[in-house]
Protein backbone atom coordinates (compact mmCIF):
# COMPACT_ATOMS: atom_id res chain seq x y z
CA UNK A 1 -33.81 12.84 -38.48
CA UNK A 2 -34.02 15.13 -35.39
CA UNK A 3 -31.99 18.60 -36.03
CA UNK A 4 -28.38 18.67 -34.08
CA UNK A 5 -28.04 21.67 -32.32
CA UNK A 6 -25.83 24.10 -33.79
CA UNK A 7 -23.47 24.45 -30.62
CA UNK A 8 -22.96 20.48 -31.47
CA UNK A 9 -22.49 21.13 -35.04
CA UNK A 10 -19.49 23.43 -34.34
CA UNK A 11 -18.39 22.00 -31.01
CA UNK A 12 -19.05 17.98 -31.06
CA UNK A 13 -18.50 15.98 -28.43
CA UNK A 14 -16.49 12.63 -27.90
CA UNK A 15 -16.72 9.69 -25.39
CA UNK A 16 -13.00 7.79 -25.21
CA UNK A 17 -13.26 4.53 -22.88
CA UNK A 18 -9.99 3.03 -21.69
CA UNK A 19 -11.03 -0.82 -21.68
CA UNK A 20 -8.84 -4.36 -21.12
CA UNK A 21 -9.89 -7.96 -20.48
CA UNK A 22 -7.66 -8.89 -17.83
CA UNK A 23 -9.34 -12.43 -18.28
CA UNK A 24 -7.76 -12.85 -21.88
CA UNK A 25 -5.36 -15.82 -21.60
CA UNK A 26 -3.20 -14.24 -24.74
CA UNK A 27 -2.71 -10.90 -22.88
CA UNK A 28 -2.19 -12.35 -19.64
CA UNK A 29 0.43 -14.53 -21.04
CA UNK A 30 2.07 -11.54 -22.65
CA UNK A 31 1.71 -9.32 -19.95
CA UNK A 32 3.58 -12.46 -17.63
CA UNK A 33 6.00 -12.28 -20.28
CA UNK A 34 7.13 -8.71 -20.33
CA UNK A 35 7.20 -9.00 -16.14
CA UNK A 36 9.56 -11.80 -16.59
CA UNK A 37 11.81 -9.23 -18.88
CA UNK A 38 11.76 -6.50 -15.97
CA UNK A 39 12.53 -9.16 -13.25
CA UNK A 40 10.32 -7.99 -11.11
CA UNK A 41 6.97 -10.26 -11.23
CA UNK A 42 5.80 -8.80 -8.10
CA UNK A 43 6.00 -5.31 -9.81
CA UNK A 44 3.44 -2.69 -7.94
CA UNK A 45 1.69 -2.25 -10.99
CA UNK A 46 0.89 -5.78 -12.45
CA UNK A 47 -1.29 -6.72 -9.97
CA UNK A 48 -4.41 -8.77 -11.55
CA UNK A 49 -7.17 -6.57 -10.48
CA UNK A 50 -5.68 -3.79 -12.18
CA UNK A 51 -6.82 -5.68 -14.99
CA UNK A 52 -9.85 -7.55 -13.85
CA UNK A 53 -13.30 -6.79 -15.51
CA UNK A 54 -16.98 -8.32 -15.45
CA UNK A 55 -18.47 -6.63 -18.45
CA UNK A 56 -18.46 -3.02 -16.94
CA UNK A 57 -17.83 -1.15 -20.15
CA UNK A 58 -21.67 -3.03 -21.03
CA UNK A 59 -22.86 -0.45 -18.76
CA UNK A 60 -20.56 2.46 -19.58
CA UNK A 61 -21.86 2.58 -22.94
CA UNK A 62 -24.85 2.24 -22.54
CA UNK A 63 -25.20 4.76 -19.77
CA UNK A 64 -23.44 7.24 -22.19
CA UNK A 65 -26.18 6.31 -24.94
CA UNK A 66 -28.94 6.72 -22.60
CA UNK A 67 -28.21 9.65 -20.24
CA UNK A 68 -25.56 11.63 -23.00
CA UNK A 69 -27.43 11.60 -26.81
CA UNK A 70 -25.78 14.20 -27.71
CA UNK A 71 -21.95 12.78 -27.35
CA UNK A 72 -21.14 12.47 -31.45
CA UNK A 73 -18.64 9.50 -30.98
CA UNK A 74 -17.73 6.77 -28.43
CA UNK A 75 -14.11 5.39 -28.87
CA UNK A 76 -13.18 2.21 -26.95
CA UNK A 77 -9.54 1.98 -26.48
CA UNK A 78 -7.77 -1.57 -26.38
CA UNK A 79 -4.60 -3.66 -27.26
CA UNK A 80 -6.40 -6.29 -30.06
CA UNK A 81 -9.46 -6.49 -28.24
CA UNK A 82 -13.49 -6.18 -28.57
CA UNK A 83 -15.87 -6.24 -25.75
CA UNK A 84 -18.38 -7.04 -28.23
CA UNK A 85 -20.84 -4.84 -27.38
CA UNK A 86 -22.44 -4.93 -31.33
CA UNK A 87 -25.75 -6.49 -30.20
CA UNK A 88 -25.95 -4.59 -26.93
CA UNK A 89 -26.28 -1.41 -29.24
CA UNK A 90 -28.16 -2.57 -31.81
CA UNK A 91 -30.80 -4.07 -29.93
CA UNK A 92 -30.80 -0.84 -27.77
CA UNK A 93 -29.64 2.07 -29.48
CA UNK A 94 -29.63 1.15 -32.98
CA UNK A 95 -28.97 4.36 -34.21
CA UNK A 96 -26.03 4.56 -32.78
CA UNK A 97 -24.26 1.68 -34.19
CA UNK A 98 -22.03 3.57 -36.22
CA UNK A 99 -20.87 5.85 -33.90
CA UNK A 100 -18.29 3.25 -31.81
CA UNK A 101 -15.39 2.56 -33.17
CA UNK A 102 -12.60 0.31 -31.39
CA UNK A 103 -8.98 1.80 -31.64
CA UNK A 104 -6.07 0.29 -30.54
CA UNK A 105 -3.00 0.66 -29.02
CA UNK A 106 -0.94 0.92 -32.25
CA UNK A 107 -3.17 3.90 -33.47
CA UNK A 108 -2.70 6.27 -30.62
CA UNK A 109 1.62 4.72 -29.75
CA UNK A 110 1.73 5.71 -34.09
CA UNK A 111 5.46 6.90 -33.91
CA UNK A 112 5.88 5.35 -30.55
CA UNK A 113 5.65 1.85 -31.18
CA UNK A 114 8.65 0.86 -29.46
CA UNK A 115 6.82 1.44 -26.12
CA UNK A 116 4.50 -1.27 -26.68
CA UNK A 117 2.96 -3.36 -25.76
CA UNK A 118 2.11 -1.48 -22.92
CA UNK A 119 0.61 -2.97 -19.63
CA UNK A 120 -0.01 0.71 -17.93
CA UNK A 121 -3.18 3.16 -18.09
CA UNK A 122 -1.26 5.84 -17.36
CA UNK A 123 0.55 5.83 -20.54
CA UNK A 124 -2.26 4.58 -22.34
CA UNK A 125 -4.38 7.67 -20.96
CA UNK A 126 -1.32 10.05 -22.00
CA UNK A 127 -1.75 8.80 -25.80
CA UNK A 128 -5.69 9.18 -26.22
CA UNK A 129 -5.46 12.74 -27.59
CA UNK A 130 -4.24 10.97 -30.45
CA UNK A 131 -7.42 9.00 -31.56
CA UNK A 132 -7.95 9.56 -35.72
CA UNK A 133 -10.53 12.53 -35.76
CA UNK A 134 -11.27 12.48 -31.80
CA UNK A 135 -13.18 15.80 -31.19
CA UNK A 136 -11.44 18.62 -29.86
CA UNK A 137 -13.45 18.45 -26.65
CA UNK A 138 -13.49 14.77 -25.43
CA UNK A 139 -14.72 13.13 -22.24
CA UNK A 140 -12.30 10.41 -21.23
CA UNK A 141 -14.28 7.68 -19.11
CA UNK A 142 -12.67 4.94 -17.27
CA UNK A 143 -14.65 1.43 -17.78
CA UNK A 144 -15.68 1.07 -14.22
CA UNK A 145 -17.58 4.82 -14.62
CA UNK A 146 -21.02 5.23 -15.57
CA UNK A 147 -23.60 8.06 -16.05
CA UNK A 148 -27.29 7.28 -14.36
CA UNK A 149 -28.94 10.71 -14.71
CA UNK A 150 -29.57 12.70 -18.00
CA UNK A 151 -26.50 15.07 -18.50
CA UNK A 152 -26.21 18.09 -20.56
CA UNK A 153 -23.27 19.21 -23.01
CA UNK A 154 -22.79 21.94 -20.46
CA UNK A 155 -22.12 19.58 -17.44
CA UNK A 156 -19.33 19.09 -19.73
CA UNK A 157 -18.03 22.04 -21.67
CA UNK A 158 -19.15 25.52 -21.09
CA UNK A 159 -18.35 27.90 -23.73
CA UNK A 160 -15.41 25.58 -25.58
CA UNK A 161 -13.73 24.89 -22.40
CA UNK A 162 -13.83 22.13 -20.20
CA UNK A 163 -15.76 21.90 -16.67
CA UNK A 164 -13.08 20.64 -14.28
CA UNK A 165 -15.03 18.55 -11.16
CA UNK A 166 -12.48 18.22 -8.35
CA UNK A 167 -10.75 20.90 -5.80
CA UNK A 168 -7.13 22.51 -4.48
CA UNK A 169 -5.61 20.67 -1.45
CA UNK A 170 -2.43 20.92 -0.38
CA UNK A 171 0.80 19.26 -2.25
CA UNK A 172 1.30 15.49 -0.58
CA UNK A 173 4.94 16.29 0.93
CA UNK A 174 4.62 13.60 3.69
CA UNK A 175 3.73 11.03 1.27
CA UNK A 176 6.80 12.03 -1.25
CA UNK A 177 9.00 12.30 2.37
CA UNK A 178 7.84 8.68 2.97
CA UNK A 179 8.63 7.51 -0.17
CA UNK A 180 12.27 8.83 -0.40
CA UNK A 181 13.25 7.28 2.78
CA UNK A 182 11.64 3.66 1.59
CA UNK A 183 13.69 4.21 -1.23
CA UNK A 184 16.47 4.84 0.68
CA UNK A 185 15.98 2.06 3.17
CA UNK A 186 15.44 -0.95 0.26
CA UNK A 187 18.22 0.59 -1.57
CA UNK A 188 20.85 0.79 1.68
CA UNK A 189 19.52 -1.79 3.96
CA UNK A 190 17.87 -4.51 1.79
CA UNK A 191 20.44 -4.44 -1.57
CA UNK A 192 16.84 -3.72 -3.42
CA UNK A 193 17.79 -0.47 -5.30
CA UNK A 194 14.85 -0.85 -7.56
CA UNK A 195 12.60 -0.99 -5.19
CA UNK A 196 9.91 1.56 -6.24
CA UNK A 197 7.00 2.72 -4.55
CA UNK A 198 2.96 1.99 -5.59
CA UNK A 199 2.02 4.72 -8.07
CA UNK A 200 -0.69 6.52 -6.34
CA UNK A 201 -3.98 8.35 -7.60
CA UNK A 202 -3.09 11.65 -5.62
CA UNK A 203 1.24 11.10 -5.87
CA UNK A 204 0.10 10.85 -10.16
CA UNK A 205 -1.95 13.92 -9.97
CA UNK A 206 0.62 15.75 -7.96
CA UNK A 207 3.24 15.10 -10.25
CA UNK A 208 1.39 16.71 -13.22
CA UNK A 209 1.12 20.13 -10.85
CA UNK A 210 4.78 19.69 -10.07
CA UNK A 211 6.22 20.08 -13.36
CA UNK A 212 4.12 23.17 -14.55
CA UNK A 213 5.59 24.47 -11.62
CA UNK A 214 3.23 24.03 -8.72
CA UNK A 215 4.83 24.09 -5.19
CA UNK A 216 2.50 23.94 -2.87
CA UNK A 217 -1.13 22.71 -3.85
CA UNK A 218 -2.73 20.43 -6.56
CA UNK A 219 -5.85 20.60 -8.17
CA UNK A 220 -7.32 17.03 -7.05
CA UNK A 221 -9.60 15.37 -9.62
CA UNK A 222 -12.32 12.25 -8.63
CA UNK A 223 -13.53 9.36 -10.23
CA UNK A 224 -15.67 11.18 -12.51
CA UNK A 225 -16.01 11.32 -16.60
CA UNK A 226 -12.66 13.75 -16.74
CA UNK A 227 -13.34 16.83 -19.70
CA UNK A 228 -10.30 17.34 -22.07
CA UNK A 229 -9.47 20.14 -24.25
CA UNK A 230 -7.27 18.32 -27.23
CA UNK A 231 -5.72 21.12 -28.83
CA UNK A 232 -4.36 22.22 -25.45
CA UNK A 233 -2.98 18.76 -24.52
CA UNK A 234 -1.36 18.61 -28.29
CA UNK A 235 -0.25 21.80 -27.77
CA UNK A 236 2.31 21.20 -24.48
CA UNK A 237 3.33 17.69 -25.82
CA UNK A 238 4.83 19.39 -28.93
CA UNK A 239 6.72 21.52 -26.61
CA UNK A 240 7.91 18.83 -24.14
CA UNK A 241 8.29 15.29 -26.25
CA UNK A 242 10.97 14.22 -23.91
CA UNK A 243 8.91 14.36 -21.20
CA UNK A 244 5.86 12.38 -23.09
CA UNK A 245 8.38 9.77 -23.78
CA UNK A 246 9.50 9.56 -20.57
CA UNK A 247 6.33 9.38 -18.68
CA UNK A 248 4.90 6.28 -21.30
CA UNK A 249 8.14 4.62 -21.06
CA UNK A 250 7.34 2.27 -18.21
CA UNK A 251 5.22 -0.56 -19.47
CA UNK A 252 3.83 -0.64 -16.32
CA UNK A 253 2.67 1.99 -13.50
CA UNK A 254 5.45 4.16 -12.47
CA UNK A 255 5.51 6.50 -8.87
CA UNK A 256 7.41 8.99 -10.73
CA UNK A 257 4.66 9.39 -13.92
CA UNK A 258 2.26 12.35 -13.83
CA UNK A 259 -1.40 11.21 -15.13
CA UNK A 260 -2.47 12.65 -18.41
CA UNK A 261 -6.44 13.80 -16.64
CA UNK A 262 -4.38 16.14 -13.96
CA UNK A 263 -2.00 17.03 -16.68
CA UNK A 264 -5.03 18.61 -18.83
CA UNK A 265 -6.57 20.26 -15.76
CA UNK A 266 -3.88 21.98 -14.31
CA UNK A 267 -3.07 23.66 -17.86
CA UNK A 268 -6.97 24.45 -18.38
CA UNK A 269 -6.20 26.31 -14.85
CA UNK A 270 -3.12 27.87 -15.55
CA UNK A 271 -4.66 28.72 -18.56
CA UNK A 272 -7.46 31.48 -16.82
CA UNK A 273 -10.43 28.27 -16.74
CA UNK A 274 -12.57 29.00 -13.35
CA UNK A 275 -15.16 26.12 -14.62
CA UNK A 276 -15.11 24.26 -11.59
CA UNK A 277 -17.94 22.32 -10.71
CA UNK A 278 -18.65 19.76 -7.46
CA UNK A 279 -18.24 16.11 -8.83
CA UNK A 280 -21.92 15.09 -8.44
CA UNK A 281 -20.63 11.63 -7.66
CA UNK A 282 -20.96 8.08 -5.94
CA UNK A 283 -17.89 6.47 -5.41
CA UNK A 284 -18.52 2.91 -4.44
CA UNK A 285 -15.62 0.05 -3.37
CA UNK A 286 -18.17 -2.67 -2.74
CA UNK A 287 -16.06 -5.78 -2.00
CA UNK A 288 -15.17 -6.73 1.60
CA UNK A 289 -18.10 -4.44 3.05
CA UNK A 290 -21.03 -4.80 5.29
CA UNK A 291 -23.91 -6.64 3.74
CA UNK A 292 -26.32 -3.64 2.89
CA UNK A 293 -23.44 -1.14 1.64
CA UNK A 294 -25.02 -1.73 -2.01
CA UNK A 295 -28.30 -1.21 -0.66
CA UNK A 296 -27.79 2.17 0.90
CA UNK A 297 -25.51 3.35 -1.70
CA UNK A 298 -28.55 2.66 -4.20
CA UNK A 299 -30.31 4.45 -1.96
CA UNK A 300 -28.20 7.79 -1.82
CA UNK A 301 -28.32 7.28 -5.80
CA UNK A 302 -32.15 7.31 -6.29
CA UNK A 303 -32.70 10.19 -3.65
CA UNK A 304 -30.00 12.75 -4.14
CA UNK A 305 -30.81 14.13 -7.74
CA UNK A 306 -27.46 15.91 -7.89
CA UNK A 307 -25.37 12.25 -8.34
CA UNK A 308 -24.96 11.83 -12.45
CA UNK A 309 -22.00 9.71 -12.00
CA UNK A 310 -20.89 6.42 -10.03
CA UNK A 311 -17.63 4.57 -10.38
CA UNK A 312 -17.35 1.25 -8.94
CA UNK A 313 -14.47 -0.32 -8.25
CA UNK A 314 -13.13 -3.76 -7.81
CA UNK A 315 -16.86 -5.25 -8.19
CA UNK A 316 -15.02 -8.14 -9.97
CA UNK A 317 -14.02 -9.61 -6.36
CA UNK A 318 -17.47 -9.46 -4.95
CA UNK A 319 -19.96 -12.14 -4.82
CA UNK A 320 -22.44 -12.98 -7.60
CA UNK A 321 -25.07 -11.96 -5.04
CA UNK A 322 -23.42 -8.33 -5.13
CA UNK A 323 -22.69 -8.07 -8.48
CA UNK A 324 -26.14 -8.83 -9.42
CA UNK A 325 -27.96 -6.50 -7.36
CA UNK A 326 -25.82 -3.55 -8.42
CA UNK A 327 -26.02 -4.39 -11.66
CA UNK A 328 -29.37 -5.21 -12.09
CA UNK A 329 -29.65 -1.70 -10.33
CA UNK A 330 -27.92 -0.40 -13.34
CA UNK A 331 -29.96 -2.09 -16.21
CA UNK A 332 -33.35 -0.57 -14.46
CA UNK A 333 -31.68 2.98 -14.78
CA UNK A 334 -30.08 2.04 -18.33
CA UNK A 335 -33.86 0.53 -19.14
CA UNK A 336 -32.47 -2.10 -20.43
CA UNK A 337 -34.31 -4.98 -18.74
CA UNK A 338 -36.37 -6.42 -21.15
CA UNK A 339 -36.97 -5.81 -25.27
């Protein structure tokens, strides 16, 4: 057995994966169901590819296996699902079978239950912390995220606290502005006073700022693997319950909720943490482009040796012919093409 470092020893590392199979008839039909309660099944945040998948999380594993060895545990979180990803590991990193473990909803919502079942990541992600014996550093991944270049613990963590990968811009007042007077508008001109506004990635992020008191700038996080510091988070939700109920209280995305990544980063900040690092990403939206976007994004992959993370989003609406040259991109990198 190869020795663990010591600094692993005394500081492991977790992986926690927010996964769903939108395809699943039984949670499509309940999720139908619950937007039939709210009377609103044209709700901004039930719209299919929100929950739309083609395997990613295959490769989001995997990459974490291959390119991260030294992350101790990989948590998949789901609502009475498996991506059955058993073989995948065994045939490829069989030592690491025992290191995934699926978790569901009802673990993390323990005490909460009566917010479930819940349709929305956003509540979901505010919950994680609470994985059985997660580490107290933890590296939250979405599905459609994926490492392709060896990282170390300290692209990570650096001395116990996280590395945050994003940068200050200023507070999104014309947005907010522009939502109060739709409000307004539905509200007094259409008789539609529940009209509410798409939750947004930045609107989300700035509401985490805003209620630790920001006024003026955010700290603006990408689509990157997102570093946590647990015993912070747990630390502020003991404080401010109310506000943790509120915020996972919608079933699904909200405009007014603050997102649980932002949340963690603008304590580590407030808290003294200067750890901030570029993202060293590739963000790629490859449906609905020109026909050699993949190509050249492969491209800017292979060459620039700083990228150690892609996301890729909405690849479920692409062609077969798409999805199988980026992901047959991805099982060359993973080495995972033939055994």
């Amino acid at each position: 057995m190869t020795d663990i470092p010591s600094s692993e020893k005394d500081h492991p590392i977790d992986v926690v994966i927010a996964w769903v199979d939108g395809g699943d008839p039984e949670l499509a039909e309940k999720r139908n169901r619950y937007l039939g309660l709210s009377g609103d099944k044209a709700h901004p945040g039930a719209h299919p590819t929100r929950f739309a998948s083609i395997n990613e999380i295959r490769y989001c594993v995997l990459s974490v296996f291959r390119f991260a060895p030294f992350v101790r545990n990989l948590y998949i979180v789901t609502d009475g699902q498996d991506p059955d990803l058993y073989d995948d590991i065994k045939t490829w990193f069989p030592e690491r079978a025992d290191s995934v473990r699926i978790v569901d909803h009802t673990e993390i919502f323990e005490g909460f239950e009566k917010y479930l079942p819940t349709f929305n990541s956003i509540s979901i992600g505010n919950m994680i912390w609470r994985i059985k014996g997660i580490s107290d550093n933890f590296v939250y991944f979405n599905d459609d995220t994926f490492l392709i270049r060896t990282i170390r613990p300290e692209d990570f963590f650096i001395d116990n606290r996280p590395v945050l990968r994003g940068r200050w811009i200023p507070a999104p007042l014309f947005r907010i502005l522009w939502n109060t007077i739709r409000k307004s508008f539905h509200k007094y001109f259409r008789n539609n006073p529940a009209f509410q506004p798409k939750a947004s990635f930045h609107l989300g992020q700035w509401n985490s700022a805003s209620l630790l008191g920001l006024k003026w700038r955010y700290f603006t996080n990408s689509h990157t693997p997102h570093t946590v510091g647990r015993k912070t988070i747990e630390n502020f939700v003991i404080s401010n319950k109310p506000l943790l109920e509120k915020n996972i209280s919608h079933r699904f995305r909200h405009y007014s909720q603050f997102t649980f990544i932002s949340l963690s980063n603008h304590l580590q900040l407030l808290q003294g943490n200067r750890l901030i690092a570029s993202p060293d990403l590739a963000y790629l939206q490859p449906y609905n482009r020109p026909k050699d976007y993949i190509d050249k994004k492969i491209s800017l992959c292979e060459k620039d040796n700083r990228i150690k993370f892609i996301c890729v989003q909405s690849l479920e609406m692409c062609g077969e012919e798409e999805q199988k040259k980026l992901l047959g991109w991805m099982q060359k990198r993973l080495k995972i093409e033939n055994k």
